[in-house]
PDB file of N, CA and C in Angstrom:
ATOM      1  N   UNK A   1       0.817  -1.188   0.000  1.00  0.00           N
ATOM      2  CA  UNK A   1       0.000   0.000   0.000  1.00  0.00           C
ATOM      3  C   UNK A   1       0.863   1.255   0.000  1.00  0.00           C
ATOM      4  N   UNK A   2       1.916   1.187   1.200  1.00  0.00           N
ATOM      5  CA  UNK A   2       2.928   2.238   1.070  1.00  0.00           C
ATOM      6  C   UNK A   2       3.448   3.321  -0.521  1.00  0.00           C
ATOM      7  N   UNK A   3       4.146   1.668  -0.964  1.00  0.00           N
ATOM      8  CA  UNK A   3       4.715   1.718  -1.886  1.00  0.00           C
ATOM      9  C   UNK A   3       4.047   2.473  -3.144  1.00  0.00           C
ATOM     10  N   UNK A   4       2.714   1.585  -3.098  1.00  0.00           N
ATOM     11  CA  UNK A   4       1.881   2.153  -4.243  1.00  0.00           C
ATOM     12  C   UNK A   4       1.475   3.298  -4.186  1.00  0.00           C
ATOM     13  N   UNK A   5       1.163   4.473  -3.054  1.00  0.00           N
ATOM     14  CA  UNK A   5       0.827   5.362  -2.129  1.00  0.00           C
ATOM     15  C   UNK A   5       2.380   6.587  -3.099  1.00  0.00           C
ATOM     16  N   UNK A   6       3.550   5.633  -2.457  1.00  0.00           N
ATOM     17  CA  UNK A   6       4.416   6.824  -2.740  1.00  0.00           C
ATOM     18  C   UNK A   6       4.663   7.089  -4.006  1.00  0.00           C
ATOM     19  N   UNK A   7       4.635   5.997  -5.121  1.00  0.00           N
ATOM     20  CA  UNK A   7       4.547   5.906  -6.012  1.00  0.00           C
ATOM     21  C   UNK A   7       3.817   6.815  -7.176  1.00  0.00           C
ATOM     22  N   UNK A   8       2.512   6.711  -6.865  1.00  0.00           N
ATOM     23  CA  UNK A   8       1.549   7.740  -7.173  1.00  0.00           C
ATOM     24  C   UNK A   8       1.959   9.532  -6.971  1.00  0.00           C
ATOM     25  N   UNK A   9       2.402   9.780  -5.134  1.00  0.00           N
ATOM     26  CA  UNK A   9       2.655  10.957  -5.429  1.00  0.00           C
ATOM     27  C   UNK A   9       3.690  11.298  -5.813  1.00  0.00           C
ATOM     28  N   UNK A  10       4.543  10.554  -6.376  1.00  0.00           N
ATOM     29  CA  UNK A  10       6.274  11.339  -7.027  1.00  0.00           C
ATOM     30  C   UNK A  10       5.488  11.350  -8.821  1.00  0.00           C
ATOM     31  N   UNK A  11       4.347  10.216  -8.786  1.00  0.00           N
ATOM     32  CA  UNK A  11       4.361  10.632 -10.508  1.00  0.00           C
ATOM     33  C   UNK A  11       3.157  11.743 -10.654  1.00  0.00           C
ATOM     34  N   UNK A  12       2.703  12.241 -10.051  1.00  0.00           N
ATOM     35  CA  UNK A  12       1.555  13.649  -9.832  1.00  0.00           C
ATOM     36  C   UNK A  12       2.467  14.212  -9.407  1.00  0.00           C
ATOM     37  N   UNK A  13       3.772  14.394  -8.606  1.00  0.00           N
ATOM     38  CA  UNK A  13       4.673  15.972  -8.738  1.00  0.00           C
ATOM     39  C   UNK A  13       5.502  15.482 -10.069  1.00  0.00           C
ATOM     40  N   UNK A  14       5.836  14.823 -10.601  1.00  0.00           N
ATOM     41  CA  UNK A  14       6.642  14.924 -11.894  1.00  0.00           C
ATOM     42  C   UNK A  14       5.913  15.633 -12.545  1.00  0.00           C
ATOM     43  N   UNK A  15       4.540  15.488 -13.032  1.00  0.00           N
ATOM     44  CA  UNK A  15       3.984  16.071 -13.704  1.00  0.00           C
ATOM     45  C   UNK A  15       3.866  17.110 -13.559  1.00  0.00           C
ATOM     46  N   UNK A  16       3.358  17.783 -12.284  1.00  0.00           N
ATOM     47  CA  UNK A  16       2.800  19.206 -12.027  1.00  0.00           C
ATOM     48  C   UNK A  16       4.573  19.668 -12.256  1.00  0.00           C
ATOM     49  N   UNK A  17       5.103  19.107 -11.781  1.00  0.00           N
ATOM     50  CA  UNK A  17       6.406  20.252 -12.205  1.00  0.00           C
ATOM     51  C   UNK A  17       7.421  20.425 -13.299  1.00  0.00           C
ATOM     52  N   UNK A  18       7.343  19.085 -14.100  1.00  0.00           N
ATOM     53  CA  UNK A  18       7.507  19.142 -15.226  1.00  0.00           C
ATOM     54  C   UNK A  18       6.891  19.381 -16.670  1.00  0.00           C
ATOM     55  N   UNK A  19       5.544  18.349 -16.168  1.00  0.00           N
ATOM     56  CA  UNK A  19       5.078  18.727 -17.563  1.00  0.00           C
ATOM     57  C   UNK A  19       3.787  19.722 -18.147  1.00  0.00           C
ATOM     58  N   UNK A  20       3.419  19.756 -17.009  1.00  0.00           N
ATOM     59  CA  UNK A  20       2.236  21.047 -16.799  1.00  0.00           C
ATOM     60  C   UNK A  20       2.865  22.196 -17.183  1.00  0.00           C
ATOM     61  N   UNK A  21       2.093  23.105 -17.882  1.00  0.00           N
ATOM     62  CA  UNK A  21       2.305  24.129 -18.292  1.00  0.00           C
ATOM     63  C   UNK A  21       1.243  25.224 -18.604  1.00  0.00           C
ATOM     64  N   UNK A  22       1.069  25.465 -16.772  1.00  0.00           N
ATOM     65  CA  UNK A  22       0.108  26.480 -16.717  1.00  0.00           C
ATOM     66  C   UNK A  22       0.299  26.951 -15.613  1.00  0.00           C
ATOM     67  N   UNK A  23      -0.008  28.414 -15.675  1.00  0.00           N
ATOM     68  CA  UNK A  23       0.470  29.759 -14.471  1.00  0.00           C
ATOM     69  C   UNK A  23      -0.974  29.699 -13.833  1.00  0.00           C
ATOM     70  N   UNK A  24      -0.913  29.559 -12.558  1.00  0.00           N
ATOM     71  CA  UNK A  24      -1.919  29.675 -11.780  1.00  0.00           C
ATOM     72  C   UNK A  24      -1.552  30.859 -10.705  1.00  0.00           C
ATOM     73  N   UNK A  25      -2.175  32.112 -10.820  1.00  0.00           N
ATOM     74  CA  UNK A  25      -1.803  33.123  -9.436  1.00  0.00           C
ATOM     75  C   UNK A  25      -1.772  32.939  -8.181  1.00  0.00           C
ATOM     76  N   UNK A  26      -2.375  31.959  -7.856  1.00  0.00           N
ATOM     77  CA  UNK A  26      -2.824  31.981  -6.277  1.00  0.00           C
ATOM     78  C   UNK A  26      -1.716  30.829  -5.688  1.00  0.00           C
ATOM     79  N   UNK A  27      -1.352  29.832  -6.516  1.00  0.00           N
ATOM     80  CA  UNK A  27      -0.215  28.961  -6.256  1.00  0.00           C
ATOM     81  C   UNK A  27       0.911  28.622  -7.423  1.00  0.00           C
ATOM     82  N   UNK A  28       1.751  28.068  -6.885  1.00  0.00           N
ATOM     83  CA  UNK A  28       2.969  27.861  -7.811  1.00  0.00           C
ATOM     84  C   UNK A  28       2.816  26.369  -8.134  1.00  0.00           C
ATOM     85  N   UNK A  29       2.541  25.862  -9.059  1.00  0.00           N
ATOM     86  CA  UNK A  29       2.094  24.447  -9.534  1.00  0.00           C
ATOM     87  C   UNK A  29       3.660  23.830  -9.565  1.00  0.00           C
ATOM     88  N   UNK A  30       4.423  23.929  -9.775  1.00  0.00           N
ATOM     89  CA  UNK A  30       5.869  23.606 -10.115  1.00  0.00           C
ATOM     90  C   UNK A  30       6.085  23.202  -8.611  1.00  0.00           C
ATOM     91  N   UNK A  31       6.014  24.725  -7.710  1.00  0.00           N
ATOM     92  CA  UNK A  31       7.021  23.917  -6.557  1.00  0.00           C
ATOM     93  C   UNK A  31       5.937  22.665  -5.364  1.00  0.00           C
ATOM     94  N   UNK A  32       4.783  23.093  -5.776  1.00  0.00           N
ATOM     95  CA  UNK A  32       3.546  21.778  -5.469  1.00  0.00           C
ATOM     96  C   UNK A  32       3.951  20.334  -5.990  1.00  0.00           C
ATOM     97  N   UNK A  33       4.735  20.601  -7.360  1.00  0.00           N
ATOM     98  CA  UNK A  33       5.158  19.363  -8.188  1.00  0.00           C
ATOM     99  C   UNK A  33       6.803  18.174  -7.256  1.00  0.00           C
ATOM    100  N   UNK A  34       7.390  19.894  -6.877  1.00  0.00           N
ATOM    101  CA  UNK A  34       8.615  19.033  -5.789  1.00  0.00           C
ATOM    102  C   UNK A  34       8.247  18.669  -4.715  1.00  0.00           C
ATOM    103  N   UNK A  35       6.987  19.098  -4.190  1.00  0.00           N
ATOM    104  CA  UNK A  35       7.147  18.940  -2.870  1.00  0.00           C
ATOM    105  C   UNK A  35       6.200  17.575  -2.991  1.00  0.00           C
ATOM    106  N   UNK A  36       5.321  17.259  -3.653  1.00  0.00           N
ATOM    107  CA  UNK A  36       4.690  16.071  -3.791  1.00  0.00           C
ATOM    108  C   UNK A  36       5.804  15.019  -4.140  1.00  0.00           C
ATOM    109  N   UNK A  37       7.039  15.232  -4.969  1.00  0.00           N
ATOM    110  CA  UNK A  37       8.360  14.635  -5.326  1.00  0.00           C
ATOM    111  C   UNK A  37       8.830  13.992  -3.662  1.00  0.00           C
ATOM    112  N   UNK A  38       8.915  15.028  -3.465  1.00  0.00           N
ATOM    113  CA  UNK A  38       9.719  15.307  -1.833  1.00  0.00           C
ATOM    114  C   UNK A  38       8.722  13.632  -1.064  1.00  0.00           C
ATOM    115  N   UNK A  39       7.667  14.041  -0.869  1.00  0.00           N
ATOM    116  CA  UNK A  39       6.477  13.406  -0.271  1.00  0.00           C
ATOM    117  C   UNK A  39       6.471  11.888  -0.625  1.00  0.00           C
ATOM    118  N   UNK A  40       6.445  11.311  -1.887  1.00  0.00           N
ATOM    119  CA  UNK A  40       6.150  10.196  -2.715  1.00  0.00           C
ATOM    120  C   UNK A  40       7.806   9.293  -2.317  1.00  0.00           C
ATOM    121  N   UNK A  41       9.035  10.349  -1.955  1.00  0.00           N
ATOM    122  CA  UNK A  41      10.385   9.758  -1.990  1.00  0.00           C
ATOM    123  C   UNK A  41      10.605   9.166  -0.804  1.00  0.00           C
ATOM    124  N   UNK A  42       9.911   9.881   0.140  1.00  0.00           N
ATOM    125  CA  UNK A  42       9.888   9.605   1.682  1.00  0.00           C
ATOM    126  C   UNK A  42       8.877   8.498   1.737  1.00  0.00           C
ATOM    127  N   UNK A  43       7.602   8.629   1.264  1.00  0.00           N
ATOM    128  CA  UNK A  43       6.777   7.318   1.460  1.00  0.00           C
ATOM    129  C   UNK A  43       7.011   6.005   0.917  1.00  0.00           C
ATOM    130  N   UNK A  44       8.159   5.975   0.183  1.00  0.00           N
ATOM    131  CA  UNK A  44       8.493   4.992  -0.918  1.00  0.00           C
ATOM    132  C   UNK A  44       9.647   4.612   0.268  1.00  0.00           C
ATOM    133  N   UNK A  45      10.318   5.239   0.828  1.00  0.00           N
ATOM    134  CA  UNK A  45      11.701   4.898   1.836  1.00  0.00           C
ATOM    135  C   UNK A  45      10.950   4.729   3.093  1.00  0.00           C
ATOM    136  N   UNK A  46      10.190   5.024   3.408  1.00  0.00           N
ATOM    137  CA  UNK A  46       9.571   4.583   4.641  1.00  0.00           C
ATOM    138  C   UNK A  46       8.581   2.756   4.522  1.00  0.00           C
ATOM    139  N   UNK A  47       8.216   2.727   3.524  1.00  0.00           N
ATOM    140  CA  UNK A  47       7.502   1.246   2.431  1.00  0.00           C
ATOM    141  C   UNK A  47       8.668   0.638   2.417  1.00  0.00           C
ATOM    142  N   UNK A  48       9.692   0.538   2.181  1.00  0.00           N
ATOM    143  CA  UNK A  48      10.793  -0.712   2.025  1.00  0.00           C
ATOM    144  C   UNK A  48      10.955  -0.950   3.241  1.00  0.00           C
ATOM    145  N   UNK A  49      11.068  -0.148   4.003  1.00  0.00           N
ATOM    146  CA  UNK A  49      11.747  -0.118   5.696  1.00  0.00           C
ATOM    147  C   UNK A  49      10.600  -0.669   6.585  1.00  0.00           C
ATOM    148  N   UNK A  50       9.413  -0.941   6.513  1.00  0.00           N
ATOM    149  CA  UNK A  50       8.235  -1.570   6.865  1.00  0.00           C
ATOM    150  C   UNK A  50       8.102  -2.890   5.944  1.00  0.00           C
ATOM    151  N   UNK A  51       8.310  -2.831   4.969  1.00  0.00           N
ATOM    152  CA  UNK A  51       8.279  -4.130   4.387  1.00  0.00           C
ATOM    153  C   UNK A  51       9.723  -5.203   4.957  1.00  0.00           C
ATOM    154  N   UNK A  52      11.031  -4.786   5.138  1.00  0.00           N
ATOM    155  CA  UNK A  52      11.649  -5.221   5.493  1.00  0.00           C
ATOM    156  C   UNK A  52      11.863  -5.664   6.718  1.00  0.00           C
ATOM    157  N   UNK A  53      11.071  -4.737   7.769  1.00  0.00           N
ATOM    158  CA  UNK A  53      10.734  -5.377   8.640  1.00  0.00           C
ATOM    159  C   UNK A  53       9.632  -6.125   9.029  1.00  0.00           C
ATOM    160  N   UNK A  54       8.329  -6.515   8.343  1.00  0.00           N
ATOM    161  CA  UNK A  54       7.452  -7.519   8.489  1.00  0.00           C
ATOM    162  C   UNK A  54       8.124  -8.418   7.886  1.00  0.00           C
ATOM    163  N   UNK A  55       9.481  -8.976   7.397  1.00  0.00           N
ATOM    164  CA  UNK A  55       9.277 -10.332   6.883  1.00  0.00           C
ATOM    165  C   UNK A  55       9.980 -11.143   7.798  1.00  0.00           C
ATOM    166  N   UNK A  56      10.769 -10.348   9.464  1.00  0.00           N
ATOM    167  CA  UNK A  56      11.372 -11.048  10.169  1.00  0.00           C
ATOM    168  C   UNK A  56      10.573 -11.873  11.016  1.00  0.00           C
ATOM    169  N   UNK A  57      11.073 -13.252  11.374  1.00  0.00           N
ATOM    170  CA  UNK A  57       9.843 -14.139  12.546  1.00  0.00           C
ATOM    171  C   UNK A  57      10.673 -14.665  13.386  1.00  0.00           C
ATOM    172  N   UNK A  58       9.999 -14.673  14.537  1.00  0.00           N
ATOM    173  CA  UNK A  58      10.276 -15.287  15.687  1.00  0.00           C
ATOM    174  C   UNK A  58      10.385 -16.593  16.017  1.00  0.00           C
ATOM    175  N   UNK A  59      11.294 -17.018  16.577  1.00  0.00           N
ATOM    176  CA  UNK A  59      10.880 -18.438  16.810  1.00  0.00           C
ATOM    177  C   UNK A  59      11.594 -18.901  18.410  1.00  0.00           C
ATOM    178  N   UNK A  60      10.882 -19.455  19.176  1.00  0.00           N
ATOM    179  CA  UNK A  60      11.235 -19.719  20.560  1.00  0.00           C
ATOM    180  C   UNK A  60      10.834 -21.074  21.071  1.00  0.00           C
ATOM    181  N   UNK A  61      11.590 -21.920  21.316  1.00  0.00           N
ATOM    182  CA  UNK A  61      11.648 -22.763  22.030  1.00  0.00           C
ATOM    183  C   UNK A  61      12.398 -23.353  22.968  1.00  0.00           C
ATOM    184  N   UNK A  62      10.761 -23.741  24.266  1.00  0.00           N
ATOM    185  CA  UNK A  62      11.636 -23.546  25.458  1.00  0.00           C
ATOM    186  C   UNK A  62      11.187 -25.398  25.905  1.00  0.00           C
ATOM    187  N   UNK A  63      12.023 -26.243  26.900  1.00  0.00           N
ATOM    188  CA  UNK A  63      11.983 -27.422  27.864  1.00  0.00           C
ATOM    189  C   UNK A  63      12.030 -27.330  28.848  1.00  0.00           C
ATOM    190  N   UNK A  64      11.621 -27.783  29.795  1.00  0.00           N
ATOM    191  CA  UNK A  64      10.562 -27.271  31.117  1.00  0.00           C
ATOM    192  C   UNK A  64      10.129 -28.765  31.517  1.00  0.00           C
ATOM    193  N   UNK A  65      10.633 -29.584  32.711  1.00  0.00           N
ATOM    194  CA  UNK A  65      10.003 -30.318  33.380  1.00  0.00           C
ATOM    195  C   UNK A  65       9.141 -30.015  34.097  1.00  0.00           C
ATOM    196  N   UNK A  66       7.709 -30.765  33.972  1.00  0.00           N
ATOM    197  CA  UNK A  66       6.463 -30.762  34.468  1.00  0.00           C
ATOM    198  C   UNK A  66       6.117 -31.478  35.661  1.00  0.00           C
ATOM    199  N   UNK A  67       6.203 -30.420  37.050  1.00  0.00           N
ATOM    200  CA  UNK A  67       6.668 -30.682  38.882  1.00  0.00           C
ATOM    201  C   UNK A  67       5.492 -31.915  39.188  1.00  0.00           C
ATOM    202  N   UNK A  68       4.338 -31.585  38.547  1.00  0.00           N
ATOM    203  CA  UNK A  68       3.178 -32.602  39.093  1.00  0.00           C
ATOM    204  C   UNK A  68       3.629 -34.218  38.045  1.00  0.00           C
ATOM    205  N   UNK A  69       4.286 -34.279  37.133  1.00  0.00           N
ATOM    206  CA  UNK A  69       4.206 -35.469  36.484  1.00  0.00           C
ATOM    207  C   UNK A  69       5.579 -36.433  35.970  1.00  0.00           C
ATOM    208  N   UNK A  70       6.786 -35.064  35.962  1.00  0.00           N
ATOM    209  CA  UNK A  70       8.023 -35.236  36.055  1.00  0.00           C
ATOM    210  C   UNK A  70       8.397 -35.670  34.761  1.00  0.00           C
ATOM    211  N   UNK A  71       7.340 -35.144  33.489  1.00  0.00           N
ATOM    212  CA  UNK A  71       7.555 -35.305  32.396  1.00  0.00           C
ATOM    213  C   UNK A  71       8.309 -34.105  31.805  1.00  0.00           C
ATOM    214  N   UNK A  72       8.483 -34.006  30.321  1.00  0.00           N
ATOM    215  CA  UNK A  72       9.557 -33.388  30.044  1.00  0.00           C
ATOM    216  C   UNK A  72       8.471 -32.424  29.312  1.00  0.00           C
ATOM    217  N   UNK A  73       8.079 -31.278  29.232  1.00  0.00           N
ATOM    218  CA  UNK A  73       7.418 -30.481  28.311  1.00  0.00           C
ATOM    219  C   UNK A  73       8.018 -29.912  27.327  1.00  0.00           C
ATOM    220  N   UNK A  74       8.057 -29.706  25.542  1.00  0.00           N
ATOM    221  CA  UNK A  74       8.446 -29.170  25.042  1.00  0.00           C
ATOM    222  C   UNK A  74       7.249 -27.879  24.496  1.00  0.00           C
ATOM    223  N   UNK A  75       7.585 -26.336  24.503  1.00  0.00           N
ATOM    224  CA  UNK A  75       6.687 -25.263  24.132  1.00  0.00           C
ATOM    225  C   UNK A  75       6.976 -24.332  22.990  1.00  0.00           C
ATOM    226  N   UNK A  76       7.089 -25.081  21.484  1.00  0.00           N
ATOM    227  CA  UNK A  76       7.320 -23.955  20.001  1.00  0.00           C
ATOM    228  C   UNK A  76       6.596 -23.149  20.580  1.00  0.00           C
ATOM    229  N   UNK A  77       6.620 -21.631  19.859  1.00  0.00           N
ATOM    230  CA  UNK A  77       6.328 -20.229  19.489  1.00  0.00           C
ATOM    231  C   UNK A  77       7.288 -19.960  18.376  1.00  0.00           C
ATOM    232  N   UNK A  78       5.919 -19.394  17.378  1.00  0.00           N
ATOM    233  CA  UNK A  78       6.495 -19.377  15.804  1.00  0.00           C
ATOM    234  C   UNK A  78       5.430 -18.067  15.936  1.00  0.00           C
ATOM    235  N   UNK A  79       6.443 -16.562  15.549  1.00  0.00           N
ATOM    236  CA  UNK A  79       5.517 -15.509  15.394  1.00  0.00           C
ATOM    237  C   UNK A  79       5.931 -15.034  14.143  1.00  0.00           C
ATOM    238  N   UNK A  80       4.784 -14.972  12.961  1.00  0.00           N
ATOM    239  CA  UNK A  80       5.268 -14.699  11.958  1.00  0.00           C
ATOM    240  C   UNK A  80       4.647 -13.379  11.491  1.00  0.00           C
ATOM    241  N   UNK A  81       5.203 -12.291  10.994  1.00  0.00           N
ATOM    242  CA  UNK A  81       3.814 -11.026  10.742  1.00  0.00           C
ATOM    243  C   UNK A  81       2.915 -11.280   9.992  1.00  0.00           C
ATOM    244  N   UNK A  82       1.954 -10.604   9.972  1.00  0.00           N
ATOM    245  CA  UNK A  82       0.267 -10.737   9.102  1.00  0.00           C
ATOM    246  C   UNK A  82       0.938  -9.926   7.651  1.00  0.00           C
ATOM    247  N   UNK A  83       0.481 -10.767   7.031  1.00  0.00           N
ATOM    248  CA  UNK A  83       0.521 -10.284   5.231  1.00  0.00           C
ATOM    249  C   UNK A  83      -0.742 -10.009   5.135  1.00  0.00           C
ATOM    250  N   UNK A  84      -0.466  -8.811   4.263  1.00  0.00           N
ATOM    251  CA  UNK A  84      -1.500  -7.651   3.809  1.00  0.00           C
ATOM    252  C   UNK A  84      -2.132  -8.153   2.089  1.00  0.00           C
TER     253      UNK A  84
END
């Protein structure tokens, strides 16, 4: 989602600041075009850095004798992140 997110706004400021070619008085369409640039570069670097970290998993296992039976307990834990 990130990705696609930042994606979108670096190619709506390419445009407004490159290829648009129209004077608007009340705003500057060009520097709207970098700063959406600016915006789309950061959401795109913040999307790898979240993706790279959901693909790490946990894994824990612990052995533990059981006082009432004097058996041997073994307890996996497998934490894996939720895919989107």
């Amino acid at each position: 989602m990130s990705l696609g997110l930042g994606i979108v706004l670096f190619a709506i400021g390419a445009i407004l600041a490159f290829a648009l070619n129209v004077t608007v008085d009340w705003i500057d369409l060009q520097m709207v075009g970098y700063i959406l640039m600016a915006a789309g570069a950061v959401v795109i670097v913040l999307g790898i850095i979240l993706i790279a970290r959901r693909r790490r998993s946990i894994s824990t296992s612990r052995t533990a004798v059981d006082p009432a039976t004097g058996e041997r307990v073994t307890r996996d834990e497998t934490s894996t992140p939720e895919t989107y």
